[in-house]
C-alpha atoms as a PDB file:
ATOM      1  CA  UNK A   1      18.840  15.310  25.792  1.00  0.00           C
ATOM      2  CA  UNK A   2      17.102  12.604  24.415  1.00  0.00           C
ATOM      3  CA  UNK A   3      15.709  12.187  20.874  1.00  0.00           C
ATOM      4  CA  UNK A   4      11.809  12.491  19.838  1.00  0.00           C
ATOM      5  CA  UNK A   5      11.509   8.999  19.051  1.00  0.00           C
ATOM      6  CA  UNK A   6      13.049   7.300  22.498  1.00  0.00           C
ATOM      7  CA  UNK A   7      11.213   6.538  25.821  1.00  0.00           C
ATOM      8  CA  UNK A   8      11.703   8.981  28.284  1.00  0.00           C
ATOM      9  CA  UNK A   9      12.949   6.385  30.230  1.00  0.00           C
ATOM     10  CA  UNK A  10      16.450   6.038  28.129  1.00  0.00           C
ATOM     11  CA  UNK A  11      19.326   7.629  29.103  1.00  0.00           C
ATOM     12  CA  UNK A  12      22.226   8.363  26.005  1.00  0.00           C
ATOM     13  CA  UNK A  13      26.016   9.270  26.941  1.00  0.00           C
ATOM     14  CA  UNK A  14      25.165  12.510  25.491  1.00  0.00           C
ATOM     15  CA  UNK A  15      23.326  13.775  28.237  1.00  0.00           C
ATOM     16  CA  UNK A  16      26.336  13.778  30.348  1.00  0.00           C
ATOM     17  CA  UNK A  17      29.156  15.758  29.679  1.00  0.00           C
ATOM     18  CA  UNK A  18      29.323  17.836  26.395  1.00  0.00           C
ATOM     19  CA  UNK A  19      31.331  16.574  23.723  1.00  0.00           C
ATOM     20  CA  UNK A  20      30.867  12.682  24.483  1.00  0.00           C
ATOM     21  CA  UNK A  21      29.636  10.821  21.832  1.00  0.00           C
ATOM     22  CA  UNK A  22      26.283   9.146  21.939  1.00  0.00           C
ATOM     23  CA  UNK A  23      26.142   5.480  22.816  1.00  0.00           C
ATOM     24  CA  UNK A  24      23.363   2.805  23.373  1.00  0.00           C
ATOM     25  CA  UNK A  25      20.385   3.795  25.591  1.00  0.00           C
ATOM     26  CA  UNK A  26      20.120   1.707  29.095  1.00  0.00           C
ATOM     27  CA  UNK A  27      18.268  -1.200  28.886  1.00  0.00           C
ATOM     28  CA  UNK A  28      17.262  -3.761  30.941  1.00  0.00           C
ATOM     29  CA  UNK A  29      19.201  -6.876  31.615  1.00  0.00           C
ATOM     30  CA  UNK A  30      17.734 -10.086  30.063  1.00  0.00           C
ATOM     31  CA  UNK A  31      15.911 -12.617  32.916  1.00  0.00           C
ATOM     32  CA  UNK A  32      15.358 -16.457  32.227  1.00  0.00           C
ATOM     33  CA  UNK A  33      11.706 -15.611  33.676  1.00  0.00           C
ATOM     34  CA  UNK A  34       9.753 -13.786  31.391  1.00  0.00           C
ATOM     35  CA  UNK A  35       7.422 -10.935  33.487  1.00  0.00           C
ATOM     36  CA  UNK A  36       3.503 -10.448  32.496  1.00  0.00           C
ATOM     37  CA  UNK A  37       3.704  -7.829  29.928  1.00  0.00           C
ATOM     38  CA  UNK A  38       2.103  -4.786  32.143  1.00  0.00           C
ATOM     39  CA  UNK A  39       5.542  -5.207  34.123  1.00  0.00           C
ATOM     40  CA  UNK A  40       7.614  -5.905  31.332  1.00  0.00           C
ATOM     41  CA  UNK A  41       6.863  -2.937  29.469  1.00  0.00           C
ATOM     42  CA  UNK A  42       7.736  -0.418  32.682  1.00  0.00           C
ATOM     43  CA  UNK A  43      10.185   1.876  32.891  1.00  0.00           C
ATOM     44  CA  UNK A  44      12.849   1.736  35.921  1.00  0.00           C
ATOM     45  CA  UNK A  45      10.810   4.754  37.730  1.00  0.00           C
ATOM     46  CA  UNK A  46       7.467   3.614  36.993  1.00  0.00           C
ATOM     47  CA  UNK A  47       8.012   0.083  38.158  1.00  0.00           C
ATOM     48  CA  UNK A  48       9.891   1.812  41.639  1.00  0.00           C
ATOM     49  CA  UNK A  49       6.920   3.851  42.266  1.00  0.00           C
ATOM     50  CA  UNK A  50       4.397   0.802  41.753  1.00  0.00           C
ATOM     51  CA  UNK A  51       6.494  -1.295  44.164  1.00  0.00           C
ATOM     52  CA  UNK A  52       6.528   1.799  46.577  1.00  0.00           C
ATOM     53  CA  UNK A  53       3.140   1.156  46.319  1.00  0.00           C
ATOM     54  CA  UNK A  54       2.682  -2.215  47.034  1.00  0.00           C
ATOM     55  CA  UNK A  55       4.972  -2.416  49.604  1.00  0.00           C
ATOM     56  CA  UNK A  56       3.064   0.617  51.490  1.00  0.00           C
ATOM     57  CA  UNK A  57      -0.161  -1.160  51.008  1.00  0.00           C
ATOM     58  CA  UNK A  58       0.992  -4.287  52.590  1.00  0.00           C
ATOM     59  CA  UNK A  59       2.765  -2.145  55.561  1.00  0.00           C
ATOM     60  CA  UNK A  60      -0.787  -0.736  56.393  1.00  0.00           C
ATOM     61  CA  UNK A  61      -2.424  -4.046  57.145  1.00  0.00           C
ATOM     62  CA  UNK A  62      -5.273  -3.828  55.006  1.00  0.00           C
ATOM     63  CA  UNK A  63      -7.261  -6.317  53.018  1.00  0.00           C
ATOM     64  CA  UNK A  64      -7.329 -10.013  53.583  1.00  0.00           C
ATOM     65  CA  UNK A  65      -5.146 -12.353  53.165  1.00  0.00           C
ATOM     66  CA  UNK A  66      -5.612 -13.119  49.432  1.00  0.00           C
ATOM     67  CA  UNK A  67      -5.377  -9.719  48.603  1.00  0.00           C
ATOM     68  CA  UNK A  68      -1.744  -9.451  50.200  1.00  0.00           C
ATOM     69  CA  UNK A  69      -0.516 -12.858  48.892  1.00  0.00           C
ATOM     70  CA  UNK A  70      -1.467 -10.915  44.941  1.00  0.00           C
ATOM     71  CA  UNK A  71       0.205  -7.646  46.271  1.00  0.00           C
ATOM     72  CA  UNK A  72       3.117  -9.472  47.705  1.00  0.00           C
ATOM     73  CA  UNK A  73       3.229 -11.406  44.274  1.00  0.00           C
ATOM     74  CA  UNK A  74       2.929  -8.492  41.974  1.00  0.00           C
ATOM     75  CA  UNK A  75       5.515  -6.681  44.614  1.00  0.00           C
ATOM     76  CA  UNK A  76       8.051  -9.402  43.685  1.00  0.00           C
ATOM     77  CA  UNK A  77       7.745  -8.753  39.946  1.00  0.00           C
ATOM     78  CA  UNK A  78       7.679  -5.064  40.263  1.00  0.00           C
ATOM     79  CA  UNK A  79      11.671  -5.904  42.084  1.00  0.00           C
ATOM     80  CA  UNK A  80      12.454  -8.067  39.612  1.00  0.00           C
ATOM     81  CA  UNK A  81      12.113  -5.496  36.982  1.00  0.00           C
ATOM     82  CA  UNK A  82      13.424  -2.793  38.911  1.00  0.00           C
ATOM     83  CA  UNK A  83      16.687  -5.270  39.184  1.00  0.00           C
ATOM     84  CA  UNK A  84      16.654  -5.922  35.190  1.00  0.00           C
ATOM     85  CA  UNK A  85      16.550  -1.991  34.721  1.00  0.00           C
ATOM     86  CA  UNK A  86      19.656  -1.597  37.434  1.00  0.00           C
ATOM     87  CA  UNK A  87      22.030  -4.894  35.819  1.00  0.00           C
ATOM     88  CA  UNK A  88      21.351  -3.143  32.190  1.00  0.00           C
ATOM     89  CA  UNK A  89      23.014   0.104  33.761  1.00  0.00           C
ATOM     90  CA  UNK A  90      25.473  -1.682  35.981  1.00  0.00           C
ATOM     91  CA  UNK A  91      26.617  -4.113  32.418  1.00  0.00           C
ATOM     92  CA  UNK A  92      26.034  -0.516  30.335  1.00  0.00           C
ATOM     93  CA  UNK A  93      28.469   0.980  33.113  1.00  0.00           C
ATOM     94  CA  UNK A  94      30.967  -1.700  33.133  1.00  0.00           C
ATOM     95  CA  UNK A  95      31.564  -1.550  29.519  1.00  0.00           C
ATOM     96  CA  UNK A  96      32.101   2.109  29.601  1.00  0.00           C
ATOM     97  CA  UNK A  97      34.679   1.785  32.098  1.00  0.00           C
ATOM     98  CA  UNK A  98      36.404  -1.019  30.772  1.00  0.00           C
ATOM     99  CA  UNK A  99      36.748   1.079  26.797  1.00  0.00           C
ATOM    100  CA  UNK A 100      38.021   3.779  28.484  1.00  0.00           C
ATOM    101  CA  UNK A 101      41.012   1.021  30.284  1.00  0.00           C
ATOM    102  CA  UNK A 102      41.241   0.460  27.134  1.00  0.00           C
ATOM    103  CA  UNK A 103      41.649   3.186  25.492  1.00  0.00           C
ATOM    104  CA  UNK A 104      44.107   4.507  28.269  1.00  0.00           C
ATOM    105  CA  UNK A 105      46.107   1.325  27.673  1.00  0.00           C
ATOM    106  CA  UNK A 106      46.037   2.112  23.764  1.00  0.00           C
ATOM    107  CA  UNK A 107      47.447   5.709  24.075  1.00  0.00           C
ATOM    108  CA  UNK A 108      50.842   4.745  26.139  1.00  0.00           C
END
């Protein structure tokens, strides 16, 4: 269950099991490289299905060659925020686990 106001794109601990509190929505990971904005701006699903995309293009063996170098470009960027989207959950996940050591240390 996700509020009004956030991307559909955002998942909140309280989607999982009742009676967890809320916590931060997944973001993406920071990258050195900044990404052209129509990439930056994509959710995790919506940058998978454009790479889906451009990698099926590129498997049929269509277009010439500039036109595959572009697709093969764009492909890479589409991966790189796909990757961004998946270190934000693995850090988001990590954190989560290492609380709850924490709090398990804490109660004995």
């Amino acid at each position: 269950m996700s509020t009004p106001d956030a991307p559909e794109n955002e998942l909140t601990a309280d989607e999982g099991a009742p009676g967890t509190p809320g916590t931060a929505p997944v973001t993406p990971a920071g990258d050195e490289k900044a990404l052209p904005a129509d990439i930056a701006e994509l959710s995790y699903e919506a940058a998978r299905d454009q790479l889906v995309e451009v990698v099926r293009r590129l498997e049929s063996g269509q277009g010439g060659l500039e036109d595959s170098i572009a697709l093969w470009e764009r492909g890479e960027m589409l991966a790189r925020r796909c990757q961004q989207w998946l270190d934000g959950a693995r850090e988001r996940l990590e954190d989560a686990v290492a609380a709850r050591r924490g709090e398990d240390g804490a109660e004995r």
